[in-house]
Each structure stands twice: as C-alpha cells, then as structure tokens.
C-alpha atoms as a PDB file:
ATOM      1  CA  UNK A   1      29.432 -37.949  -9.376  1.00  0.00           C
ATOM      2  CA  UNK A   2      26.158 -36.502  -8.993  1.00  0.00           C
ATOM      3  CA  UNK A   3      23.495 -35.524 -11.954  1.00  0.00           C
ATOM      4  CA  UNK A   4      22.288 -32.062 -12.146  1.00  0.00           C
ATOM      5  CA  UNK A   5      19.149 -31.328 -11.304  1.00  0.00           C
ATOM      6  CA  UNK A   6      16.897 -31.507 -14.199  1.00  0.00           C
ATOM      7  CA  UNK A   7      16.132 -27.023 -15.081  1.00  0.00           C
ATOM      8  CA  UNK A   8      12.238 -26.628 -14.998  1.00  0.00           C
ATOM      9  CA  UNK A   9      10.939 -24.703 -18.478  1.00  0.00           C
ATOM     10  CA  UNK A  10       8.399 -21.969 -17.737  1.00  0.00           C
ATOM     11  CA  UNK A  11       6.044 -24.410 -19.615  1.00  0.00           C
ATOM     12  CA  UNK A  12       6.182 -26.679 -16.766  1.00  0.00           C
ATOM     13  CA  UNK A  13       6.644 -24.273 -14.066  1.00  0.00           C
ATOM     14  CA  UNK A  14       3.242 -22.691 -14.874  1.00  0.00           C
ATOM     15  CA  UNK A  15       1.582 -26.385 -14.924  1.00  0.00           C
ATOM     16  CA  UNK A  16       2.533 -26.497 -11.441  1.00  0.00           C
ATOM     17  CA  UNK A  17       1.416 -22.922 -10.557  1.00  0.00           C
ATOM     18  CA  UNK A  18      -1.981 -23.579 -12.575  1.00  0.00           C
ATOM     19  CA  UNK A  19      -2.264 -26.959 -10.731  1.00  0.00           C
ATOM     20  CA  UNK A  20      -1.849 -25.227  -7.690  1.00  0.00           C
ATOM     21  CA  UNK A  21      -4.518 -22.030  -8.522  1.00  0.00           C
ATOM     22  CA  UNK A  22      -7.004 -24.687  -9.590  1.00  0.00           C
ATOM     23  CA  UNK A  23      -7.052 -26.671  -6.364  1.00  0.00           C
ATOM     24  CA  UNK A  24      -6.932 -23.679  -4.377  1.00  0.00           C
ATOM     25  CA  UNK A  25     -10.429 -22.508  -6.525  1.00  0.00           C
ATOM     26  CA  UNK A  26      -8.552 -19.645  -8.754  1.00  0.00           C
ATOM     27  CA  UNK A  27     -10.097 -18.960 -11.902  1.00  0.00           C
ATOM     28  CA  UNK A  28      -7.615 -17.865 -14.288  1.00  0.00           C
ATOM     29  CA  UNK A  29      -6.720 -16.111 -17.350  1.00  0.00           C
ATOM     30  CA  UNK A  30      -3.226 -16.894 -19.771  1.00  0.00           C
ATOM     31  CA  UNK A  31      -2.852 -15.576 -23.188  1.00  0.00           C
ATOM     32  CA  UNK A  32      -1.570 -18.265 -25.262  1.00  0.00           C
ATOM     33  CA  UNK A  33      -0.485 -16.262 -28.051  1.00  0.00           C
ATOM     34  CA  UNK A  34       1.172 -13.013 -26.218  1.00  0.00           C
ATOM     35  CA  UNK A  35       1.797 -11.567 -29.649  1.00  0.00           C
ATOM     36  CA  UNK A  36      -1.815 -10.521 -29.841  1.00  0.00           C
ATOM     37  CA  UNK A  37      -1.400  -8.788 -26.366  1.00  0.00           C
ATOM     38  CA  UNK A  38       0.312  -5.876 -24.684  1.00  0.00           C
ATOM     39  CA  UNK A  39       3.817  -6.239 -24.860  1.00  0.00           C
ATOM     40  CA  UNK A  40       5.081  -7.374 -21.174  1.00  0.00           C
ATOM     41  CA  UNK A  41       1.528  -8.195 -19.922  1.00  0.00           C
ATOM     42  CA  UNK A  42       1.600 -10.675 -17.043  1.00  0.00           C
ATOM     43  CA  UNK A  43       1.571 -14.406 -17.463  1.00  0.00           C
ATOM     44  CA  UNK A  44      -1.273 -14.988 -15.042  1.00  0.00           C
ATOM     45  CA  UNK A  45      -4.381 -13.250 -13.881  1.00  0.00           C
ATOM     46  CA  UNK A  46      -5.627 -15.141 -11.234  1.00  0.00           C
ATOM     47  CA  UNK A  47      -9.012 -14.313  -9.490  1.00  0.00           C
ATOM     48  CA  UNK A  48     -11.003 -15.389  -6.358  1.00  0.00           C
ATOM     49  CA  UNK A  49     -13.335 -12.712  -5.343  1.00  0.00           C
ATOM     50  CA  UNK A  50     -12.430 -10.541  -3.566  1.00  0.00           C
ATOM     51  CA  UNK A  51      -8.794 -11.255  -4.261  1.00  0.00           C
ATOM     52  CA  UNK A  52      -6.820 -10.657  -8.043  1.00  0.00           C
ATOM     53  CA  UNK A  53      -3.173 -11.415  -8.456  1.00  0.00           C
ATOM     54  CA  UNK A  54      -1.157 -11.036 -11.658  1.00  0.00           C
ATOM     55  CA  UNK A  55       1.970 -13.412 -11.816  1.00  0.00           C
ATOM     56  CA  UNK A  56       5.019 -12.867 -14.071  1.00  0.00           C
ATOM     57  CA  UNK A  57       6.501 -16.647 -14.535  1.00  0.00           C
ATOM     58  CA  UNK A  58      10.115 -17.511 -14.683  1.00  0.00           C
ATOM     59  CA  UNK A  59      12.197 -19.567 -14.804  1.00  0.00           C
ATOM     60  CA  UNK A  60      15.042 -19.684 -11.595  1.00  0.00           C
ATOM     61  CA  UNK A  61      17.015 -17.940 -14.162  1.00  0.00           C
ATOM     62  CA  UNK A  62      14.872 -15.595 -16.090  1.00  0.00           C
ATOM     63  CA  UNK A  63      14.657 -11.950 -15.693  1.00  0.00           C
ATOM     64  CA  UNK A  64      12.133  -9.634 -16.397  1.00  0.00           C
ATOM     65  CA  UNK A  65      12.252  -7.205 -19.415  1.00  0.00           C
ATOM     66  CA  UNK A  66      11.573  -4.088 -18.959  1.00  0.00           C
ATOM     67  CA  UNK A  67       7.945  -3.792 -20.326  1.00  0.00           C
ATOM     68  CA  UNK A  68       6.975  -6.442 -17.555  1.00  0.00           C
ATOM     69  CA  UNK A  69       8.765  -4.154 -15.276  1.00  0.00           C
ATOM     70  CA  UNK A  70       6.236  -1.489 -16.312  1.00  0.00           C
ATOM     71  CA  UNK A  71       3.403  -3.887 -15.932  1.00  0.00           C
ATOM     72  CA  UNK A  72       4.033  -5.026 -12.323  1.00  0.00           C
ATOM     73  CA  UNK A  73       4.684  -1.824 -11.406  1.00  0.00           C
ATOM     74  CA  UNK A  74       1.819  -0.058 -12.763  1.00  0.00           C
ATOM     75  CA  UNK A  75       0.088  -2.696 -11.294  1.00  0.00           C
ATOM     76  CA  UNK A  76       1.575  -2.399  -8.087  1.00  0.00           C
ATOM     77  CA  UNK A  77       0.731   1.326  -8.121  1.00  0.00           C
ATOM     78  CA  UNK A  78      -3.189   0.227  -8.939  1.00  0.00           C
ATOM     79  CA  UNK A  79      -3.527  -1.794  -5.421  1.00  0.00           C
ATOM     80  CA  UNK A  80      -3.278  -4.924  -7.288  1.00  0.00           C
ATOM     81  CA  UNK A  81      -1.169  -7.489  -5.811  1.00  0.00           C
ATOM     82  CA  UNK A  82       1.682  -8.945  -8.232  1.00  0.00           C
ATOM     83  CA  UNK A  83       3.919 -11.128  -7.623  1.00  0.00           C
ATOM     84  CA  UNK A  84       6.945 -12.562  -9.766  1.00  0.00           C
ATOM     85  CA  UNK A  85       7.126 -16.587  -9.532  1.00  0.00           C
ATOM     86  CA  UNK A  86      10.209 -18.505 -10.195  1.00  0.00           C
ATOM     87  CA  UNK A  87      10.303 -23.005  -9.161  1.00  0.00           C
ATOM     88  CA  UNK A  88      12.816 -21.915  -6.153  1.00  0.00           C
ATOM     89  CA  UNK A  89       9.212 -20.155  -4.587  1.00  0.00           C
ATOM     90  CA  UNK A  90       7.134 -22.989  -5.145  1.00  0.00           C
ATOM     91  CA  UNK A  91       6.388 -23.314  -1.178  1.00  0.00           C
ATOM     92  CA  UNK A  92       5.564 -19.556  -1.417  1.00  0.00           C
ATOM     93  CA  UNK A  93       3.101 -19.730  -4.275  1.00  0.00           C
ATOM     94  CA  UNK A  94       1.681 -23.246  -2.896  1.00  0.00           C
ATOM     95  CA  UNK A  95       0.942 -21.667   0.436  1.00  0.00           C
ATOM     96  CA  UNK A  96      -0.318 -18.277  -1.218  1.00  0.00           C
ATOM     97  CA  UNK A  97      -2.831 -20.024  -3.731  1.00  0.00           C
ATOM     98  CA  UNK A  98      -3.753 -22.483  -1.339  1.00  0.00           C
ATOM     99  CA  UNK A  99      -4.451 -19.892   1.710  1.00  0.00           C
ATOM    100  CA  UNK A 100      -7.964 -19.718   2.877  1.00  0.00           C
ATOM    101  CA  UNK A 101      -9.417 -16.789   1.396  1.00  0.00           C
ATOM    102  CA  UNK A 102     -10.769 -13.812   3.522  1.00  0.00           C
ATOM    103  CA  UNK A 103     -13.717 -12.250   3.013  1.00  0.00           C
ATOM    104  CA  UNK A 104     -15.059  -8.944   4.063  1.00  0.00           C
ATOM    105  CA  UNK A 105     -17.295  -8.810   6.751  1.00  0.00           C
ATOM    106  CA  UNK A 106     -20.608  -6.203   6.126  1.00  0.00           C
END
C-alpha cells in the first residue's frame, strides 16, 4: 500500500511561491488580513521593474470565486499580467519568477 501524498495548504504553497519571488529579486505585496481589502483582490502583487504580476494562490483543488474572477480579469483587460498558481505549476512559476528579466532598450 502506498501513502497519499501529503495536500499542500495555500499557507505553504505561497511560502514556496514567496521563496521563489525573493530569490528571483521580486518585491512583493500580500495582505494579511484580506478582510480590510477588496473583496477577491489577488493574493500576490509581485514587482520587478518593468514587470508587475498579480497571482491568485490555490490550492490543486481550489477554485476561484467569482470576485477574483472579476479581479484577474479586469486585470487582464488593464495589460497587467495575472496568473492563477496552484503546487501542480510549481515548475511554471519557478521558471517564470526566476526568468531573467528584460529590460527596454532606449
């Protein structure tokens, strides 16, 4: 018999994302206490100039709701890039936060 493979909480899966944003020089913004925020705002801002990202966390079975539908969307629709993170994309977000950044040339 084999044991299950231990569920990651979103607690731990944004350790590993932050982990991740800090090596690859993020800064980054999480409100602790989303009940003093917009309802369905983003887990994550995460900034390198010239780049901004906003990251919804999950867990591999977590859904969004339909305020952070709004959000990424609206998002989406203001040219910033959003992205919804679950553990299975943890090679994804590794090699995303991680990538060399590219600057614009004068």
């Amino acid at each position: 018999m084999s044991n299950p493979q231990k569920r990651m909480t979103e607690k731990e899966w944004q350790k590993r994302v932050l982990r991740y944003a800090v090596w690859g020089k993020w800064e980054w913004q999480h409100t602790f206490d989303s009940r003093f925020g917009p309802r369905g705002f983003p887990d994550l801002i995460l900034i390198r100039p010239p780049e901004l990202i906003a990251a919804e966390l999950k867990t591999d079975r977590g859904s969004l709701s339909e305020a952070q539908v709004w959000w990424l969307e609206a998002l989406h629709d203001c040219g910033i890039e959003q992205h919804v993170w679950k553990p299975r994309d943890e090679q994804l977000v590794k090699d995303r936060l991680l990538r060399t950044p590219v600057l614009e040339q004068p």
